[in-house]
Structures are given as C-alpha cells and as structure tokens.
C-alpha atoms as a PDB file:
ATOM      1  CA  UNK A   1      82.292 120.715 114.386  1.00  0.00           C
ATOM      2  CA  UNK A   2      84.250 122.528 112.032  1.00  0.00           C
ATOM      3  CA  UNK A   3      84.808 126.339 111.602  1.00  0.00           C
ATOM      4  CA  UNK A   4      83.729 125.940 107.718  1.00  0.00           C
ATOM      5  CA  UNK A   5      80.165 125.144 106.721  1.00  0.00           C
ATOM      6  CA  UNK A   6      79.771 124.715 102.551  1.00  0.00           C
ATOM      7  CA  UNK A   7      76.365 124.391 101.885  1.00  0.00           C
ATOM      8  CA  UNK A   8      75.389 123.938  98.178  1.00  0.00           C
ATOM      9  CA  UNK A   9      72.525 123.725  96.324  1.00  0.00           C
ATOM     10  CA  UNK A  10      70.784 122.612  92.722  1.00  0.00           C
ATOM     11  CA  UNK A  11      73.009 125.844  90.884  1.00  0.00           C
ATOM     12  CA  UNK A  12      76.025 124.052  91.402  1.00  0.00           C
ATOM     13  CA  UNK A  13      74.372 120.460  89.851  1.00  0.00           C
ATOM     14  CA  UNK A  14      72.830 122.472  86.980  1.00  0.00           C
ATOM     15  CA  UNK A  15      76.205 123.438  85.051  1.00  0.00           C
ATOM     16  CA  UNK A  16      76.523 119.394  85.074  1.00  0.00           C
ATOM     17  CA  UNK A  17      72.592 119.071  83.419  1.00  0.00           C
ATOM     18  CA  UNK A  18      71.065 118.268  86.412  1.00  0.00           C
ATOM     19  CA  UNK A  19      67.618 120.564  85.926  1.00  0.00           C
ATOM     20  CA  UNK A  20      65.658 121.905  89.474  1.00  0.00           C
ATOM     21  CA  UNK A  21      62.345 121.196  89.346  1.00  0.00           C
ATOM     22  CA  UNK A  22      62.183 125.166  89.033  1.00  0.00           C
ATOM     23  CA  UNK A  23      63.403 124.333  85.497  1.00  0.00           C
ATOM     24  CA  UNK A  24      60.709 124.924  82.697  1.00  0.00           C
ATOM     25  CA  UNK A  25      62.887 121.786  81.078  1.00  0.00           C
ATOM     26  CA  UNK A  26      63.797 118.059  81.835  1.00  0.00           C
ATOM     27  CA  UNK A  27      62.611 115.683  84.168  1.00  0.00           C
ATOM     28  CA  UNK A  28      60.134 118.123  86.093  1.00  0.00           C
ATOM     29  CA  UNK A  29      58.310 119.397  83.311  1.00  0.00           C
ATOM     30  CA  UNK A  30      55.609 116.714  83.008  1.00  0.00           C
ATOM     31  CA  UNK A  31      55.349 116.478  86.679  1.00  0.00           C
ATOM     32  CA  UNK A  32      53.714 118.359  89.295  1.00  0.00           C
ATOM     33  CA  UNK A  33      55.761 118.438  92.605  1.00  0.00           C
ATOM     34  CA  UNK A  34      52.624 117.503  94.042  1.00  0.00           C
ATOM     35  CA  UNK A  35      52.234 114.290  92.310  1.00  0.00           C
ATOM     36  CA  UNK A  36      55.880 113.052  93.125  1.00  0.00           C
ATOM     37  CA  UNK A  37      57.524 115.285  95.860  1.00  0.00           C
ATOM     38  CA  UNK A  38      55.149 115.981  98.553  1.00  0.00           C
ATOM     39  CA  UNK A  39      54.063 113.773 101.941  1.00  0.00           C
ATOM     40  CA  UNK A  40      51.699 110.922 100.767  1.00  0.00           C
ATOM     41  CA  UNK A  41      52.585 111.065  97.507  1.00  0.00           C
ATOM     42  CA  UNK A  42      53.857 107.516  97.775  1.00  0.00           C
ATOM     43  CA  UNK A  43      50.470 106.243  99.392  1.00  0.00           C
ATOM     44  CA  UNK A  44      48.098 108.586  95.985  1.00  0.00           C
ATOM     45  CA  UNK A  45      50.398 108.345  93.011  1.00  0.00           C
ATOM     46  CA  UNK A  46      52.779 105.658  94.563  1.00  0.00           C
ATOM     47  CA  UNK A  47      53.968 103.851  90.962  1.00  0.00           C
ATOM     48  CA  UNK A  48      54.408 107.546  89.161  1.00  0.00           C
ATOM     49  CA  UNK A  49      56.749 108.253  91.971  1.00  0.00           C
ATOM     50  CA  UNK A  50      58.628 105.069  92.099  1.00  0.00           C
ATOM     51  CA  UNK A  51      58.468 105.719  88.300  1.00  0.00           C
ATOM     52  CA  UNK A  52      59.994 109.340  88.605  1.00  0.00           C
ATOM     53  CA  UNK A  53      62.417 108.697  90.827  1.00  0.00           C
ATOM     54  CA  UNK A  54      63.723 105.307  88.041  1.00  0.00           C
ATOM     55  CA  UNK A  55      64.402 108.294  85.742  1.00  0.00           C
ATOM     56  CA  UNK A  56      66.045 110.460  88.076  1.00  0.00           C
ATOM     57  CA  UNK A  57      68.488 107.796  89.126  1.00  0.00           C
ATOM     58  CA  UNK A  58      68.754 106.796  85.001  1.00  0.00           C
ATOM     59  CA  UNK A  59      69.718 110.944  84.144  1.00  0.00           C
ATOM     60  CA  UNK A  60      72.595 111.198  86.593  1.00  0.00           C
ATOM     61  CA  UNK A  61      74.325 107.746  85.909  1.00  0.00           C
ATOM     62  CA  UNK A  62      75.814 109.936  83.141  1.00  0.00           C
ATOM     63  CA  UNK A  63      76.218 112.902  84.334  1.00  0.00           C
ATOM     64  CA  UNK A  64      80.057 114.367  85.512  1.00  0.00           C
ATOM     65  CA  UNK A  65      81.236 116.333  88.210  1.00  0.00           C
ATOM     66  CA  UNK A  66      82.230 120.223  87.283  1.00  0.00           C
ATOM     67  CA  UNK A  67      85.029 122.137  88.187  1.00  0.00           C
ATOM     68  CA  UNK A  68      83.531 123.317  91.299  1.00  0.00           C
ATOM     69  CA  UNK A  69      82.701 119.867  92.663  1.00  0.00           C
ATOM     70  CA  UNK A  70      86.134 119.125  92.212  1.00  0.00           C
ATOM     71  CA  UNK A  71      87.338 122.346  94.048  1.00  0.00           C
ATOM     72  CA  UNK A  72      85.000 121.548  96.782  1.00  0.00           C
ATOM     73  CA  UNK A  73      86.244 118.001  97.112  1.00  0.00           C
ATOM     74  CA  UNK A  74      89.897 118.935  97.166  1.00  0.00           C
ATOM     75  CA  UNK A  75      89.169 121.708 100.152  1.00  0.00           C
ATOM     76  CA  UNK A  76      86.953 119.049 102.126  1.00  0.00           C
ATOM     77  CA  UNK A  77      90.503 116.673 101.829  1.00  0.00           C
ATOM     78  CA  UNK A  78      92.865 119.595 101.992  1.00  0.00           C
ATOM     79  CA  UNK A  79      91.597 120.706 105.694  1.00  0.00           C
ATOM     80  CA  UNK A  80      89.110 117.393 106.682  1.00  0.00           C
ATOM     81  CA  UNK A  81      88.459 119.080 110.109  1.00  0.00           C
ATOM     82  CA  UNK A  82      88.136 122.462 109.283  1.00  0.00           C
ATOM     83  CA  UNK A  83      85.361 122.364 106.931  1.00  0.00           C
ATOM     84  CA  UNK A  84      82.072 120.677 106.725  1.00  0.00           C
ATOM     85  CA  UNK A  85      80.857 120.003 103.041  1.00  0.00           C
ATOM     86  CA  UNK A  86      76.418 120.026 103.250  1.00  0.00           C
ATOM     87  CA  UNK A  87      74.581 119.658 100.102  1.00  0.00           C
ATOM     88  CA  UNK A  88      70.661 119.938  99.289  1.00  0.00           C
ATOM     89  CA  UNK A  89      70.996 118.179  96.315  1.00  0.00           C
ATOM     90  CA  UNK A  90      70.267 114.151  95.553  1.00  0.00           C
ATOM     91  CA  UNK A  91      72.774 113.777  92.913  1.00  0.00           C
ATOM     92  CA  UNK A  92      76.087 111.856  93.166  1.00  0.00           C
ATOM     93  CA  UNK A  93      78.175 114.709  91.521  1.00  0.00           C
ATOM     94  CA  UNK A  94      80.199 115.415  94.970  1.00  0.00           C
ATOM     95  CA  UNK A  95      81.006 111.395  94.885  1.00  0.00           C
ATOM     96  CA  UNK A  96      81.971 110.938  91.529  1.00  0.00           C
ATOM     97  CA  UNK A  97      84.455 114.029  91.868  1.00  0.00           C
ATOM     98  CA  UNK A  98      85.918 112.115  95.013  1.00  0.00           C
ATOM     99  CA  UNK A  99      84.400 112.986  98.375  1.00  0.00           C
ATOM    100  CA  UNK A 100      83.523 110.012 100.679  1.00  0.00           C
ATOM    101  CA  UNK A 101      80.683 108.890 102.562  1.00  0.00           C
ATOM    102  CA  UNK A 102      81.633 110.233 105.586  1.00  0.00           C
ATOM    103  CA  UNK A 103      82.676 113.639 104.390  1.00  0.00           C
ATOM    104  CA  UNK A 104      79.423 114.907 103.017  1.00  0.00           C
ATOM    105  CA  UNK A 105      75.867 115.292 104.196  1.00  0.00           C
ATOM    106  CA  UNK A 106      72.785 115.256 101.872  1.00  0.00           C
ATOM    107  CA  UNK A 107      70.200 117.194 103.807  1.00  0.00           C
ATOM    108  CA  UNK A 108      67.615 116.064 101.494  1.00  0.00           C
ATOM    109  CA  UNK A 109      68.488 112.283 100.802  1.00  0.00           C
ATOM    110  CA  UNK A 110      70.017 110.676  97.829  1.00  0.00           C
ATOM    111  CA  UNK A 111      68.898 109.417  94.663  1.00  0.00           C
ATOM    112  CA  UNK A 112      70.845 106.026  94.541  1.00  0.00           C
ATOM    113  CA  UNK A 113      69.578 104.672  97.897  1.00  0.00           C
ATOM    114  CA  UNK A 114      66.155 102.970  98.891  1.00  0.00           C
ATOM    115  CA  UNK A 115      64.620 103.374 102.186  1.00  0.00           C
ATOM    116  CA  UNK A 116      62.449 100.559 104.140  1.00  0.00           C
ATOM    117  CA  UNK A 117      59.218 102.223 105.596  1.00  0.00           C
ATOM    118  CA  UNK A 118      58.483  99.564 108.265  1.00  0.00           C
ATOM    119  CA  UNK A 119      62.857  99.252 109.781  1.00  0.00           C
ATOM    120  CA  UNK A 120      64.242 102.369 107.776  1.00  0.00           C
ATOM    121  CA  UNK A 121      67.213 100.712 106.513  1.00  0.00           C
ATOM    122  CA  UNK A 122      68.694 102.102 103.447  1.00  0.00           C
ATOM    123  CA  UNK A 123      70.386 100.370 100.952  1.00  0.00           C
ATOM    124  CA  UNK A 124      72.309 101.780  97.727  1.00  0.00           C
ATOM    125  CA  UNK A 125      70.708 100.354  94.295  1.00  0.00           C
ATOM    126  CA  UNK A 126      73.128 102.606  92.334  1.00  0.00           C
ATOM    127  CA  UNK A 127      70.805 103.952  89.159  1.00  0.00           C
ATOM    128  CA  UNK A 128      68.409 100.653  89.129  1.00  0.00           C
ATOM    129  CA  UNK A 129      64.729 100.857  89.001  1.00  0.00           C
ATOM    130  CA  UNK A 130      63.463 100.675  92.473  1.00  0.00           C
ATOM    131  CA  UNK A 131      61.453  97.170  91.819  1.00  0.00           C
ATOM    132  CA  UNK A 132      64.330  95.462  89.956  1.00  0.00           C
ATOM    133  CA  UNK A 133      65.645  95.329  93.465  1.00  0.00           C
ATOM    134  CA  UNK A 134      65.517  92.752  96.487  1.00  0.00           C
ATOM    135  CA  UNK A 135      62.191  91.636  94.855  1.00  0.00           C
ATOM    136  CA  UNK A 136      60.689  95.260  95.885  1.00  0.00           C
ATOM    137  CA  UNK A 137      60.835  94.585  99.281  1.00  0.00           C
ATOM    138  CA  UNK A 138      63.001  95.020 101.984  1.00  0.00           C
ATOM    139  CA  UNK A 139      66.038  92.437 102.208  1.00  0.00           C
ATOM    140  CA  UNK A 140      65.392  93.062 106.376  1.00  0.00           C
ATOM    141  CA  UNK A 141      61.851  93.064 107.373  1.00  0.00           C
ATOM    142  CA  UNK A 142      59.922  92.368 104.439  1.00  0.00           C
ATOM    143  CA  UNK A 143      58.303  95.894 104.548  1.00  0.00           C
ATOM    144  CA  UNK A 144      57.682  98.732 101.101  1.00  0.00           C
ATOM    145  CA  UNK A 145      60.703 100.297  99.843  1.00  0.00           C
ATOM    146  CA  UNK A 146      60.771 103.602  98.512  1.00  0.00           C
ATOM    147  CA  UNK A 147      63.768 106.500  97.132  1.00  0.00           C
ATOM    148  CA  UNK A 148      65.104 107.575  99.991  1.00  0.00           C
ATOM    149  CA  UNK A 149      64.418 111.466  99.536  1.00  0.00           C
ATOM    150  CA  UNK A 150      62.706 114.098 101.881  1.00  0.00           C
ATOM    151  CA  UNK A 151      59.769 114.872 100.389  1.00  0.00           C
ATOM    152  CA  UNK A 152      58.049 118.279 101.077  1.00  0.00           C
ATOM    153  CA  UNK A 153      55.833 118.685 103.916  1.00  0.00           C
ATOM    154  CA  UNK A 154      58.091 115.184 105.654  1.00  0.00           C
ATOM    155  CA  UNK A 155      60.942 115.803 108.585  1.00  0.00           C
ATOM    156  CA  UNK A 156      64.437 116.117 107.461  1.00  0.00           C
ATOM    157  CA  UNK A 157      66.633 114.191 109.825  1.00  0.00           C
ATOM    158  CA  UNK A 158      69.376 116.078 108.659  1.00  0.00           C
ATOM    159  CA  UNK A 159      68.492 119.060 109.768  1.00  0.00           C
ATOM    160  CA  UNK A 160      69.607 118.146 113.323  1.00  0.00           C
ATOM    161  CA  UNK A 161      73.372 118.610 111.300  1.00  0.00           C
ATOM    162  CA  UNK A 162      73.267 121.318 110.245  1.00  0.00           C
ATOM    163  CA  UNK A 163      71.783 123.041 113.108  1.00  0.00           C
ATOM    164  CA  UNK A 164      74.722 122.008 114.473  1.00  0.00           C
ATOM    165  CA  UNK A 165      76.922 123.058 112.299  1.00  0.00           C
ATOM    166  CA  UNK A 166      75.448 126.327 112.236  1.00  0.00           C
ATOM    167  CA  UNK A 167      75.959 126.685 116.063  1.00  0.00           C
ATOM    168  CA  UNK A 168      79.600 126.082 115.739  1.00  0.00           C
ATOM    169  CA  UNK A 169      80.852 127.710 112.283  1.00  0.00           C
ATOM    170  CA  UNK A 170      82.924 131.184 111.770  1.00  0.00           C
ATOM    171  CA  UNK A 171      82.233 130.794 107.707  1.00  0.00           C
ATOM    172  CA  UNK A 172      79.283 130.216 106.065  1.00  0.00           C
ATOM    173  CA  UNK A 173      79.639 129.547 101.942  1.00  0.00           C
ATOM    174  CA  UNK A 174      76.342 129.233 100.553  1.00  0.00           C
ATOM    175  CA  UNK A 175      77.045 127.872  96.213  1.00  0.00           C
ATOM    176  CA  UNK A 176      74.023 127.873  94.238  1.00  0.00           C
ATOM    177  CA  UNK A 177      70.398 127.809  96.598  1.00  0.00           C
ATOM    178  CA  UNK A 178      67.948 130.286  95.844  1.00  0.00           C
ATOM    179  CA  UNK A 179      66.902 130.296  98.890  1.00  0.00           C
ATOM    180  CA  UNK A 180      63.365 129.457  99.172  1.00  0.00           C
ATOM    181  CA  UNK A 181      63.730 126.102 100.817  1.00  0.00           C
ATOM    182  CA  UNK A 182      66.236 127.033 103.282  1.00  0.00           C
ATOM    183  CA  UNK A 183      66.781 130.321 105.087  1.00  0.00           C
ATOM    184  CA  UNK A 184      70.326 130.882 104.148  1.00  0.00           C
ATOM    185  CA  UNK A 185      69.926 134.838 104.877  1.00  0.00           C
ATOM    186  CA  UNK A 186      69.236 133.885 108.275  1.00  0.00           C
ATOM    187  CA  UNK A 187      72.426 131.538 108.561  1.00  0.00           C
ATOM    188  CA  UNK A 188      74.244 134.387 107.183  1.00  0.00           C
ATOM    189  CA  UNK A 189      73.472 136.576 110.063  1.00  0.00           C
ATOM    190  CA  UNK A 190      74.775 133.799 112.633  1.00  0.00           C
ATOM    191  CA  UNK A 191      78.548 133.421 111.471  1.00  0.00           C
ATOM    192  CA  UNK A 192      80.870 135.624 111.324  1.00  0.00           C
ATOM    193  CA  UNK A 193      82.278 135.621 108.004  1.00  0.00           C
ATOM    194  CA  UNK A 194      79.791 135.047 104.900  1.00  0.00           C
ATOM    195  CA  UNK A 195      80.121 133.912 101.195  1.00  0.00           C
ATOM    196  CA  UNK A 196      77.077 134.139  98.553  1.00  0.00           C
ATOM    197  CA  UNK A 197      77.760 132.468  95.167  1.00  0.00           C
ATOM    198  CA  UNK A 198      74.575 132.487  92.764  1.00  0.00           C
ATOM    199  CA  UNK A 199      74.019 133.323  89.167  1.00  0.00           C
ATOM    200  CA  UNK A 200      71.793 136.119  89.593  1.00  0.00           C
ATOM    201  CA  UNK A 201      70.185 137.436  92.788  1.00  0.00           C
ATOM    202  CA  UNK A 202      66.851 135.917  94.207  1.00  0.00           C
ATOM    203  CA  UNK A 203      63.767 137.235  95.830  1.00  0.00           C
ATOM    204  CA  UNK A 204      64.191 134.728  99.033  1.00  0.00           C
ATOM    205  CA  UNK A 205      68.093 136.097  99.800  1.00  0.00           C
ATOM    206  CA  UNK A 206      68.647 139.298 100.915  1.00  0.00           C
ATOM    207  CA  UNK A 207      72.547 139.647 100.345  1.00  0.00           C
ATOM    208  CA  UNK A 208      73.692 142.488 102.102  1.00  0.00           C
ATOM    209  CA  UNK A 209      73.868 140.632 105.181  1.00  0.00           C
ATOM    210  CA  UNK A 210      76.637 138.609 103.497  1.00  0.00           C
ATOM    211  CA  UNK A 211      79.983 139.287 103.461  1.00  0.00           C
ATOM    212  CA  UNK A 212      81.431 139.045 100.160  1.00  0.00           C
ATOM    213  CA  UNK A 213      79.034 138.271  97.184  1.00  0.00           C
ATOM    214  CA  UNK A 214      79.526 136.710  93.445  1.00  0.00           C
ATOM    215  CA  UNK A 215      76.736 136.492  91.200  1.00  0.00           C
ATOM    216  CA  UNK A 216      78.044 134.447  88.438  1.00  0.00           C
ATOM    217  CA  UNK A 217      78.925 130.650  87.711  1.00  0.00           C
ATOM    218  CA  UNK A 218      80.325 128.280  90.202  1.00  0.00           C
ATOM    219  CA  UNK A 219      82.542 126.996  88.295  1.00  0.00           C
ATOM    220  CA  UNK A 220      83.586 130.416  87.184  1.00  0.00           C
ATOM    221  CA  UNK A 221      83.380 131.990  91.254  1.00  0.00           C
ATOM    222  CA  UNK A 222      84.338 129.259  92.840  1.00  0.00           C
ATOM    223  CA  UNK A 223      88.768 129.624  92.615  1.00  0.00           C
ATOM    224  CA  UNK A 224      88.012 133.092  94.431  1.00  0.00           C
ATOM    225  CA  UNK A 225      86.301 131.532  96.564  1.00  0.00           C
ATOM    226  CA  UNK A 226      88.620 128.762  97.932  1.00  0.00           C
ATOM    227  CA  UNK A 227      90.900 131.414  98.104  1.00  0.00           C
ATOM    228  CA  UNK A 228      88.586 133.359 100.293  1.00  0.00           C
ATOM    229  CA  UNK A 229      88.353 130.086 102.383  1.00  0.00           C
ATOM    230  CA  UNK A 230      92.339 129.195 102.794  1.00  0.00           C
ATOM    231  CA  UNK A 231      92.758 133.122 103.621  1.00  0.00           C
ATOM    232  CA  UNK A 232      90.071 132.599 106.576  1.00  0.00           C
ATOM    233  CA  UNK A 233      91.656 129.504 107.691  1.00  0.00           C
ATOM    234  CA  UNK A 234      94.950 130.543 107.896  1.00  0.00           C
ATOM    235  CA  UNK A 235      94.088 133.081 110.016  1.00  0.00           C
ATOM    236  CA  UNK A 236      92.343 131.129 112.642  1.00  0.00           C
END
C-alpha cells in the first residue's frame, strides 16, 4: 500500500466540462437521479438509462485532460509505489492525460465499460451506445449488459481499496469532492498528514481537521500541492 492516497472527485472533471449531477446545467438537468442513478433503475426506466448513460459516454469522447490531471499523472509515474491515485469520477480524463490501467482506481465505475449482470464481465465499448455492441448481449454468457457504474443505494466493490488504502496511508489529498458521498472528514482524521483542495468550502467537510487547506481551482492549487507531496515524501 502506499504512503500517498489522492482521492479526487467531480471538481477536478468540471474545469474540463464534465457537469456533476449537482450542476443546474448539462446532462443532469432533464434527469432525476432517481430515474437513472439509483438501484433498480435499470429493471423501471431501463432504456432511459441505457439512453443516459449513450450520452454520457458521447460528452466525454471530447473532452481533455486539465493541468491537474496531468500533474496527478506525472506524480503517480514519478513515485509509482509511493502514491495511490483513487478517483470517484467515471470519466476518462486521468487516461487520456496518461495514467494506466493499473495505476488508478475508479471507486464508482467507468463510463466506457459494460458490465454482464448474469457473469459480471466487463468489457470496454469506448463512447458507443450500449446496444450497438456484441448484439446487446453479453459476448460470454448471453446475459443483459448494462454501464458499468455504481449506482446509489448498490455495493461499491471498490470500497474494499480504499479501505485499505486508508489503513495504510501517512497523506491523505482529497481534489475536488464535496463531500456528501464520501466521508472525507473522517479519512482526514485517520492519516497523519492532510490536504483539502475545493473551490469553496462545503456543508459535508469540516476542514479544520485537515492539515493544510486551498479553496480555489485545481488546476490553479494543485503545483502547491505536488510540492506539498514531494516535501512529505522526501522526508519519509
């Protein structure tokens, strides 16, 4: 495990124009979480989601890394075993700036993979519609297909990570999460050293139990930052 844990969030996705679906704009505005995000939404409203989904996959095929991806990146390949790179979001940003499969964890799925609900393989479809692929059905068992993204109210598998992660890290960097999904106030208290990058302050983070804070941009926040981290690590 590695004495680093970064752990973004949908802040760091948004300077790219990748909205939140606690954005009054874009792809969540005509949708209620309810109809498209939430357990059994597949089995009630099981075309709008597939259909949702399509255009979520369709927005980010054009969509670029920012500067703090690429930061991010360059730290993960600078000190591979020192730091742990976890994301909450389902966008390829982190890829298309350079990180590999193996050096990233999406808590919360991904957008360009499919996942059987009979075998639960997964396969990557890149940003095709979900039925425009292996005849909607799974290439291995035959069974339903569907985006391969933790709905709310469903287990996160991932979670098992970075509870893990959590046990073993000195430095927590938290870039962009307001908190209300995750209890990152809570993982601050369990390291040692703590970093809190968001725009502005939020209701579900209490920050003085972090060590340093920056409310601004990540892109703007985010060379102090690495800084911050290098300083930790070469101390170690």
């Amino acid at each position: 495990m590695s004495k680093v844990l970064i752990l973004s969030g949908a802040g760091i996705s948004a300077e790219s124009g990748i909205s939140t679906f606690r954005d009054s704009n874009g792809l969540w505005e005509k949708h209620r979480i309810e109809d498209v995000c939430t357990a059994g939404c597949l089995d009630t409203n099981g075309e709008a989601t597939k259909a949702f989904y399509d255009a979520r996959r369709a927005d980010i095929e054009e969509k670029l890394p920012n500067y703090a991806h690429k930061v991010i990146v360059k730290l993960k390949q600078k000190y591979p075993n020192e730091i742990s790179v976890l994301t909450q979001n389902v966008d390829d940003l982190f890829e298309k700036a350079g990180i590999k499969e193996n050096e990233i964890v999406h808590l919360h799925g991904f957008l360009r993979e499919l996942r059987c609900r009979e075998c639960e393989e997964v396969f990557n479809i890149g940003y095709k519609k979900q039925d425009e692929c292996f005849n909607a059905q799974c290439p291995e068992c035959g069974g339903e297909l569907r985006p391969n993204i933790v709905f709310f109210g469903e287990a996160a598998p991932k979670y098992q990570i970075l509870t893990q992660e959590l046990n073993n890290c000195e430095l927590i960097v938290i870039i962009g999460t307001s908190g209300n999904v995750l209890d990152v106030t809570y993982f601050a208290q369990l390291t040692s050293v703590s970093i809190l990058n968001n725009l502005e302050p939020s209701e579900a983070i209490d920050d003085k139990y972090f060590t340093k804070v920056y409310y601004e941009k990540a892109t703007q926040a985010i060379d102090v930052i690495a800084e911050d981290i290098e300083e930790f690590l070469i101390t170690l």
